[in-house]
PDB file of N, CA and C in Angstrom:
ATOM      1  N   UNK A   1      14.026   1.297 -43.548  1.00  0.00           N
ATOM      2  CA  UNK A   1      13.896   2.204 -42.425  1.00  0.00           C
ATOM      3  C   UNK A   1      12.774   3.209 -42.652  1.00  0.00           C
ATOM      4  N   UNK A   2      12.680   3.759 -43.651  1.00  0.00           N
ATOM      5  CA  UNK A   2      11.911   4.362 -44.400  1.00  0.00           C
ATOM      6  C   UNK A   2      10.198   4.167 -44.106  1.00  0.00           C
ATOM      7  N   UNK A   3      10.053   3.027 -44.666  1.00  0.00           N
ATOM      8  CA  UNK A   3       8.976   2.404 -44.461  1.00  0.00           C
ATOM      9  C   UNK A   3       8.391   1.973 -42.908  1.00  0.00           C
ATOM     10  N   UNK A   4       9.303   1.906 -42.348  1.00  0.00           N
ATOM     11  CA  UNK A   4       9.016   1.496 -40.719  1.00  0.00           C
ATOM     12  C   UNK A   4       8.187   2.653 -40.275  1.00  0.00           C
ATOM     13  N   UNK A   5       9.207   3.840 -40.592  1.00  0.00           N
ATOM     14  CA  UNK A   5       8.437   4.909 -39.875  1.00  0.00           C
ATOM     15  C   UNK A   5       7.240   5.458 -40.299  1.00  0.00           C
ATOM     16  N   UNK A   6       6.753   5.236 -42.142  1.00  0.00           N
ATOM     17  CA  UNK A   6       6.096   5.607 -42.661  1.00  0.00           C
ATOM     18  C   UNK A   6       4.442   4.618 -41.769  1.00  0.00           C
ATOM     19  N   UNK A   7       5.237   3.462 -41.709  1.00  0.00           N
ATOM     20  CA  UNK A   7       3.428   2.251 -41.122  1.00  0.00           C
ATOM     21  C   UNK A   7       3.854   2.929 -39.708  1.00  0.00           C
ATOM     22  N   UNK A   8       4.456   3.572 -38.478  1.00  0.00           N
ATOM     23  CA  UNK A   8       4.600   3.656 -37.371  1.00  0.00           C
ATOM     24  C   UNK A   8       3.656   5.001 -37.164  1.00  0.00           C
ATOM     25  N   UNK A   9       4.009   6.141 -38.382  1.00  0.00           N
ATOM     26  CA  UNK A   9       3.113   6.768 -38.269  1.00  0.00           C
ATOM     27  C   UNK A   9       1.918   6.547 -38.297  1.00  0.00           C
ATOM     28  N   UNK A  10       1.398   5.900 -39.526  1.00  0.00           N
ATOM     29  CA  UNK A  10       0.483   5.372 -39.921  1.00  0.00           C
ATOM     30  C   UNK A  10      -0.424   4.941 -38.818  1.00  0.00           C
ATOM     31  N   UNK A  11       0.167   3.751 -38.427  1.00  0.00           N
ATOM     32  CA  UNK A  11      -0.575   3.533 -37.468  1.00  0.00           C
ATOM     33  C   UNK A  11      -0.720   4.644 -36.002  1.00  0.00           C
ATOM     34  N   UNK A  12       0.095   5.376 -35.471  1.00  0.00           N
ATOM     35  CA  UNK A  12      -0.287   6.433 -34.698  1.00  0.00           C
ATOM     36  C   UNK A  12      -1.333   7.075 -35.067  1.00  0.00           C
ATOM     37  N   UNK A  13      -1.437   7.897 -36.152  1.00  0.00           N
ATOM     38  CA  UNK A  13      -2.510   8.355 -36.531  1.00  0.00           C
ATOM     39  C   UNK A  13      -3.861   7.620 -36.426  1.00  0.00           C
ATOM     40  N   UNK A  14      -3.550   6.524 -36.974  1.00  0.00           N
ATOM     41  CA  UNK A  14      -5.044   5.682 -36.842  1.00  0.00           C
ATOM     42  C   UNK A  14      -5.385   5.478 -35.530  1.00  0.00           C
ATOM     43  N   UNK A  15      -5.092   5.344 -34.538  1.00  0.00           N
ATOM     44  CA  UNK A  15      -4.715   4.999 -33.228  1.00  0.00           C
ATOM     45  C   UNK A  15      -5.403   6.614 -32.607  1.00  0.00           C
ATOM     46  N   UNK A  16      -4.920   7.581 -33.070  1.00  0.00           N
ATOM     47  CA  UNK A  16      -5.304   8.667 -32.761  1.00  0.00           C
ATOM     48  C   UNK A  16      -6.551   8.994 -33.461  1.00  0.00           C
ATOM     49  N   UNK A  17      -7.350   8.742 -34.359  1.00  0.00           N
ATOM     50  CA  UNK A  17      -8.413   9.045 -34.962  1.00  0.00           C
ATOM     51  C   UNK A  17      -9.436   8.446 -34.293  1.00  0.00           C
ATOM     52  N   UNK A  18      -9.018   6.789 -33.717  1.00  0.00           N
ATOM     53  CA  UNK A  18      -9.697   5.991 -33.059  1.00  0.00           C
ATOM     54  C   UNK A  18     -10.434   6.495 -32.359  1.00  0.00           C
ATOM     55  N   UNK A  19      -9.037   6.678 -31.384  1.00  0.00           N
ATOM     56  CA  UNK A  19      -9.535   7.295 -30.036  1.00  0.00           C
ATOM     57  C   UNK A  19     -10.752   8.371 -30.114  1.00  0.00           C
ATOM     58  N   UNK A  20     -10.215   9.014 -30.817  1.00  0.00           N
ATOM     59  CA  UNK A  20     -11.077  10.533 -30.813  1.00  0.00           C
ATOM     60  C   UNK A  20     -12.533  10.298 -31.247  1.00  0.00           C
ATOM     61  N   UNK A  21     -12.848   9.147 -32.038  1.00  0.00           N
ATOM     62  CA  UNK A  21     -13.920   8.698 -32.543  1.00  0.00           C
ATOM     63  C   UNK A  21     -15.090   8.346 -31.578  1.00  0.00           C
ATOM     64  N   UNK A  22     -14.448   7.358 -30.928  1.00  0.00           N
ATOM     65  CA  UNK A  22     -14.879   6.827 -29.669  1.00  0.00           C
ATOM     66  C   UNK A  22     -14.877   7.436 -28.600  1.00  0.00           C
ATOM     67  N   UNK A  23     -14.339   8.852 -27.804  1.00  0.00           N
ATOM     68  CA  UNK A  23     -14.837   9.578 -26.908  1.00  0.00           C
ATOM     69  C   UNK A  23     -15.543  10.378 -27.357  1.00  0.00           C
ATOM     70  N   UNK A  24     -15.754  10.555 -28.519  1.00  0.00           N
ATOM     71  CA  UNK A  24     -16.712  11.468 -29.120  1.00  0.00           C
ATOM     72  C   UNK A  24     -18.126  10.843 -28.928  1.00  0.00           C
ATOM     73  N   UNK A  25     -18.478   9.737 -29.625  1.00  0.00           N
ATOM     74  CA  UNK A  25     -19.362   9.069 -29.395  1.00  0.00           C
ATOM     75  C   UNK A  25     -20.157   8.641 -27.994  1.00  0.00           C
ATOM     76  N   UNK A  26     -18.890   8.351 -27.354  1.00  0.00           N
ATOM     77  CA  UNK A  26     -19.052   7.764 -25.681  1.00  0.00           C
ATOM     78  C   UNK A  26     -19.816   9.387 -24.863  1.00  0.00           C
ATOM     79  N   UNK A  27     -19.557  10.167 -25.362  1.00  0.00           N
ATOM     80  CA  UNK A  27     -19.693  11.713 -24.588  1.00  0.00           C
ATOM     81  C   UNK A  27     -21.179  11.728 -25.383  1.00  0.00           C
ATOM     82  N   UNK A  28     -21.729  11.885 -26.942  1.00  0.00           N
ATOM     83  CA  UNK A  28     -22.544  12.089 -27.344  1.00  0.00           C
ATOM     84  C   UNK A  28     -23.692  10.809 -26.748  1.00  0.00           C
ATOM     85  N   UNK A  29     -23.635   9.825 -26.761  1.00  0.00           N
ATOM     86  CA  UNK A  29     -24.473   8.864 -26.010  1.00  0.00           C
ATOM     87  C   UNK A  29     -24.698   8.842 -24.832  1.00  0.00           C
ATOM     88  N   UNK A  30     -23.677   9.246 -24.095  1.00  0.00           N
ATOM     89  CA  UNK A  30     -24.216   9.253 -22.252  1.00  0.00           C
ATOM     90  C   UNK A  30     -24.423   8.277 -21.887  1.00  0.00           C
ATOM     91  N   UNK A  31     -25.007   8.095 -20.539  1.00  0.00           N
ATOM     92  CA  UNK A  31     -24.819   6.971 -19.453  1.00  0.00           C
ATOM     93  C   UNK A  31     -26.241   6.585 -19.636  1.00  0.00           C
ATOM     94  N   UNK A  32     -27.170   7.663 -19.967  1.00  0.00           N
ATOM     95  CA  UNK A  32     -28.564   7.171 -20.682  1.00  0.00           C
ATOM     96  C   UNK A  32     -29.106   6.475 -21.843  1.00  0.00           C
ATOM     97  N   UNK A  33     -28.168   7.257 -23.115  1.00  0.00           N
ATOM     98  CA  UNK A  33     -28.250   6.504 -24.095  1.00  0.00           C
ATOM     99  C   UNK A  33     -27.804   4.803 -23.951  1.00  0.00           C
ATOM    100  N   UNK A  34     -26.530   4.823 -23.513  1.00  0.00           N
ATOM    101  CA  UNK A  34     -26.008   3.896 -23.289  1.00  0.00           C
ATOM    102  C   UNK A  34     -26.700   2.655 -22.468  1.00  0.00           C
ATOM    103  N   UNK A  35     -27.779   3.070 -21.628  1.00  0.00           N
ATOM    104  CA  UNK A  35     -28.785   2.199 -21.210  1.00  0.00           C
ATOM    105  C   UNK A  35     -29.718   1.959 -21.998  1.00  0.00           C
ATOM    106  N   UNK A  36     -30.380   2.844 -22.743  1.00  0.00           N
ATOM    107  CA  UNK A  36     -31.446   2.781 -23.913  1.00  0.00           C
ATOM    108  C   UNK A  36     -31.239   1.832 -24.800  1.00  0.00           C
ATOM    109  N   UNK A  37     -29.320   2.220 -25.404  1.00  0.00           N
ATOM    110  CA  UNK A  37     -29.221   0.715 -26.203  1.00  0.00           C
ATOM    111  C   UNK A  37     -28.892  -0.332 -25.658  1.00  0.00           C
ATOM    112  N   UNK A  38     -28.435  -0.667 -24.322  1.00  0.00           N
ATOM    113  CA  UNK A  38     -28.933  -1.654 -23.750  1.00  0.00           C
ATOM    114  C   UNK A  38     -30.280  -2.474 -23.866  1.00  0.00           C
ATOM    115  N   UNK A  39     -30.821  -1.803 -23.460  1.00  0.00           N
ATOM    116  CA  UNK A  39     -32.148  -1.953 -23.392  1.00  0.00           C
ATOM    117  C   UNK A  39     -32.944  -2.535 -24.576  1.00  0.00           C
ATOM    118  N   UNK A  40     -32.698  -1.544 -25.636  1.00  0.00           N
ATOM    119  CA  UNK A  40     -33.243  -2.099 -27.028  1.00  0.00           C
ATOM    120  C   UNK A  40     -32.832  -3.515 -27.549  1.00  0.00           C
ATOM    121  N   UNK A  41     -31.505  -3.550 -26.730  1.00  0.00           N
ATOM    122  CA  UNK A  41     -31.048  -4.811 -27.521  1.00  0.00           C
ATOM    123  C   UNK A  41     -31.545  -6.160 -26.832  1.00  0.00           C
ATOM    124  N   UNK A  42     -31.392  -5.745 -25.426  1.00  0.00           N
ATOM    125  CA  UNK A  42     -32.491  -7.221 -24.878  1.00  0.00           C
ATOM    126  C   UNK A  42     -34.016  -7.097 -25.132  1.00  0.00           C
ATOM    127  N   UNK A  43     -34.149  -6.680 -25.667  1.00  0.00           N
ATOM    128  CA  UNK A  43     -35.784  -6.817 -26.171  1.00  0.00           C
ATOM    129  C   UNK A  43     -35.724  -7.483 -27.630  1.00  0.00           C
ATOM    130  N   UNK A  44     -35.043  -6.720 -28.295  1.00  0.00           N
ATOM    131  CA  UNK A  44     -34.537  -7.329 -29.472  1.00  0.00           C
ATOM    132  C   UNK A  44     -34.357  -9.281 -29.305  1.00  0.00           C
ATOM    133  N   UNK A  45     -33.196  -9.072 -28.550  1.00  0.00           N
ATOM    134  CA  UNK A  45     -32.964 -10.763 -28.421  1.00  0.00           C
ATOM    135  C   UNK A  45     -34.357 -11.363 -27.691  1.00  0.00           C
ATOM    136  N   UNK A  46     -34.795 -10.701 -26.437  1.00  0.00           N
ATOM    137  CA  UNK A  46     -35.983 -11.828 -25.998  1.00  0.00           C
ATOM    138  C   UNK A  46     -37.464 -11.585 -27.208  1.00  0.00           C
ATOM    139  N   UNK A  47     -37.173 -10.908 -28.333  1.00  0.00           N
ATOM    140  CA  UNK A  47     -38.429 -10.737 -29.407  1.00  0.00           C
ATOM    141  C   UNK A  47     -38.033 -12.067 -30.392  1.00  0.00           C
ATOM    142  N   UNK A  48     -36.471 -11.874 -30.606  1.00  0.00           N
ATOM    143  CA  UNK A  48     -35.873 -12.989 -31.607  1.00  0.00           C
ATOM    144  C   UNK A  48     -36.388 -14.280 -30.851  1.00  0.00           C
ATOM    145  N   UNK A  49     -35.633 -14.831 -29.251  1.00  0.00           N
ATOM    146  CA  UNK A  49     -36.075 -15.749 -28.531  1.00  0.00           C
ATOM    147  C   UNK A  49     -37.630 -16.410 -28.947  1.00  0.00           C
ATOM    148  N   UNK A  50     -38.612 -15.516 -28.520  1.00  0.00           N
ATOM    149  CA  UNK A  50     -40.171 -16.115 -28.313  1.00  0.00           C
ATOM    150  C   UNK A  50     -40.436 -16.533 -29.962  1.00  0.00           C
ATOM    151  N   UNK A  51     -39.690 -15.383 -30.700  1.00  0.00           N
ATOM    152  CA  UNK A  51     -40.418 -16.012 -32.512  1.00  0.00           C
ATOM    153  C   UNK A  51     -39.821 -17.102 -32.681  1.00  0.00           C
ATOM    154  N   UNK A  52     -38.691 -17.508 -32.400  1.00  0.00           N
ATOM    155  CA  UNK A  52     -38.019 -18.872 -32.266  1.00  0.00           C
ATOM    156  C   UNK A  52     -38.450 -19.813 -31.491  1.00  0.00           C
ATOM    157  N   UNK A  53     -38.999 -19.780 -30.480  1.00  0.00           N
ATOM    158  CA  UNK A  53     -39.480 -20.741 -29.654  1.00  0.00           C
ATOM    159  C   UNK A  53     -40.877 -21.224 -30.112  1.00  0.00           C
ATOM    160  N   UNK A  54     -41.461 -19.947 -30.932  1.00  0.00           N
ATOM    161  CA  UNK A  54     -42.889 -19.755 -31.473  1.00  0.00           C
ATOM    162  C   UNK A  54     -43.088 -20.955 -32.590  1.00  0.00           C
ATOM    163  N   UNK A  55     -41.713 -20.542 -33.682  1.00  0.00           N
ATOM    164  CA  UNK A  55     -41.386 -21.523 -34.149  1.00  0.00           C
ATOM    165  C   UNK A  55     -41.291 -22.751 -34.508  1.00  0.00           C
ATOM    166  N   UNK A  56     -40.794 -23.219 -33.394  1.00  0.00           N
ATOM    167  CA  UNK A  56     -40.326 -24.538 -32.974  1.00  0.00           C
ATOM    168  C   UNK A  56     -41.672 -25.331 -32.953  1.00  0.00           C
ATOM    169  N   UNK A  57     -42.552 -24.451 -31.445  1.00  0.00           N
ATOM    170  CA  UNK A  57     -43.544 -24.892 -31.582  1.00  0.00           C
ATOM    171  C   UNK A  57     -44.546 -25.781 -32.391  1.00  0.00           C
ATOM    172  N   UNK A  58     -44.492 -24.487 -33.327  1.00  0.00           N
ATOM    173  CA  UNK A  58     -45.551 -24.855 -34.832  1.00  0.00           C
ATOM    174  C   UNK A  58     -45.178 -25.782 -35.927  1.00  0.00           C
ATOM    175  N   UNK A  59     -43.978 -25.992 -35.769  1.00  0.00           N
ATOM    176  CA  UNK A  59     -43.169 -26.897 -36.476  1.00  0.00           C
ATOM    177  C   UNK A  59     -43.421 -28.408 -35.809  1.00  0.00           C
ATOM    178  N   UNK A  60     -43.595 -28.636 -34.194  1.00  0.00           N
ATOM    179  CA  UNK A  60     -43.752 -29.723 -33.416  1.00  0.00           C
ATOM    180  C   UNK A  60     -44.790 -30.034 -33.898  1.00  0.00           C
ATOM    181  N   UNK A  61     -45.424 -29.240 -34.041  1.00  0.00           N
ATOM    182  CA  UNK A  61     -47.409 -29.092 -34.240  1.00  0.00           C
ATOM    183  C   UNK A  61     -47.171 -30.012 -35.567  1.00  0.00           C
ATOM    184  N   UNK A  62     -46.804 -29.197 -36.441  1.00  0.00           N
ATOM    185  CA  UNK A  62     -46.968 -29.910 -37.622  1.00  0.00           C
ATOM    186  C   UNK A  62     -46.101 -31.721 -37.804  1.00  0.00           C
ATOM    187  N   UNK A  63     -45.068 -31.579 -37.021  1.00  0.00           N
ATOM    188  CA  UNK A  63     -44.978 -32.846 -37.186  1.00  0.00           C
ATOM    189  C   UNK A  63     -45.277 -33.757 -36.458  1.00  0.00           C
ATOM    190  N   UNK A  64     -46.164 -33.605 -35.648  1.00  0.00           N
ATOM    191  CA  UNK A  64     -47.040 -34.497 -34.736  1.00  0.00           C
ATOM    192  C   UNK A  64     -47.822 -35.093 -35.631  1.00  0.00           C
ATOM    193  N   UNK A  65     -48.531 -33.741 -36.639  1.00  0.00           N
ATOM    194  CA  UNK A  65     -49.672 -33.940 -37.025  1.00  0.00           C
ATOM    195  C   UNK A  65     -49.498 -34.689 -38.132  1.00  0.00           C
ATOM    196  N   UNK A  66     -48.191 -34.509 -39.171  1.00  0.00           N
ATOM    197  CA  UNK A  66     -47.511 -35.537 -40.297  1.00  0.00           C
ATOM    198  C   UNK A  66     -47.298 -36.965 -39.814  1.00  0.00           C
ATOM    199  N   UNK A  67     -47.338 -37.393 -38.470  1.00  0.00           N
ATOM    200  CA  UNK A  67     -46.972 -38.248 -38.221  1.00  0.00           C
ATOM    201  C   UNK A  67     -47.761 -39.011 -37.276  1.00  0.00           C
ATOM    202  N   UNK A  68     -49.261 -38.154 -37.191  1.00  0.00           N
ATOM    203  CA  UNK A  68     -50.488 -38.912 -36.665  1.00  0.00           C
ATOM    204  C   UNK A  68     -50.074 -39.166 -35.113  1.00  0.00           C
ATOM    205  N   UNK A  69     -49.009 -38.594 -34.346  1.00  0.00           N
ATOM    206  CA  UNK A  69     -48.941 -38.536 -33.062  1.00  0.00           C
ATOM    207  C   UNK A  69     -49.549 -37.238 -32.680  1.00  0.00           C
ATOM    208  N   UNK A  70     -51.227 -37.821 -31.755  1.00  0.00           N
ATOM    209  CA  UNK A  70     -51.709 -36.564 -31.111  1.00  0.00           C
ATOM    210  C   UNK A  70     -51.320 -35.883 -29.787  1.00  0.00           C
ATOM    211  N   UNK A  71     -51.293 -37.334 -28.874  1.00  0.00           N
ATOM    212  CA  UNK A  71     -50.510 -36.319 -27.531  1.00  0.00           C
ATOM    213  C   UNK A  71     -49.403 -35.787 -27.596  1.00  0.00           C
ATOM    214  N   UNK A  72     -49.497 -34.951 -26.793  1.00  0.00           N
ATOM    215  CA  UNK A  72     -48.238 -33.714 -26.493  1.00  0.00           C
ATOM    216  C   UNK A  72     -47.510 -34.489 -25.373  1.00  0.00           C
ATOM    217  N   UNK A  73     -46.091 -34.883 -24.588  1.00  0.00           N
ATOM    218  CA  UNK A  73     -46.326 -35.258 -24.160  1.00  0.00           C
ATOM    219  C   UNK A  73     -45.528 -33.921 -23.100  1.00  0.00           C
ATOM    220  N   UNK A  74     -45.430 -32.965 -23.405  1.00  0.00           N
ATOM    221  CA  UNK A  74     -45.187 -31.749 -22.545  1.00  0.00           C
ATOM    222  C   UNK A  74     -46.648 -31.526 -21.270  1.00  0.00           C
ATOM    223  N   UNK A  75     -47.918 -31.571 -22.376  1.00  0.00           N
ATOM    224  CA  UNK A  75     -48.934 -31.428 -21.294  1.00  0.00           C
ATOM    225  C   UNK A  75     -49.702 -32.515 -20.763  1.00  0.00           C
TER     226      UNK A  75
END
């Protein structure tokens, strides 16, 4: 019984620290910030995207070229 109440608190508290963590944050970031890191992060992914696609590319390149196939047949 003991123990029940001891993790019931437990977890209340944590539950309550949570919270407080996260409106804290949510209030310090704003509806602006909160677009900004939006923002950063799709740039992020379409920067990851193109170096990956960039990639690929140069990798096609090279094994065209290992393998003495010159046309592309994309163009």
């Amino acid at each position: 019984m003991i123990k029940r109440v001891f993790w019931l608190t437990a977890g209340v508290a944590i539950g309550v620290v949570a919270v407080r963590k996260v409106s804290a944050m949510k209030s310090a970031v704003g509806p602006e910030g909160l677009n900004r890191a939006v923002a950063q992060l799709t740039d992020g992914v379409a920067g990851f995207a193109d170096a990956l696609r960039q990639g690929m590319n140069e990798r096609e390149a090279d094994l065209r070229s290992a393998l003495g196939i010159d046309a592309d047949p994309r163009s």
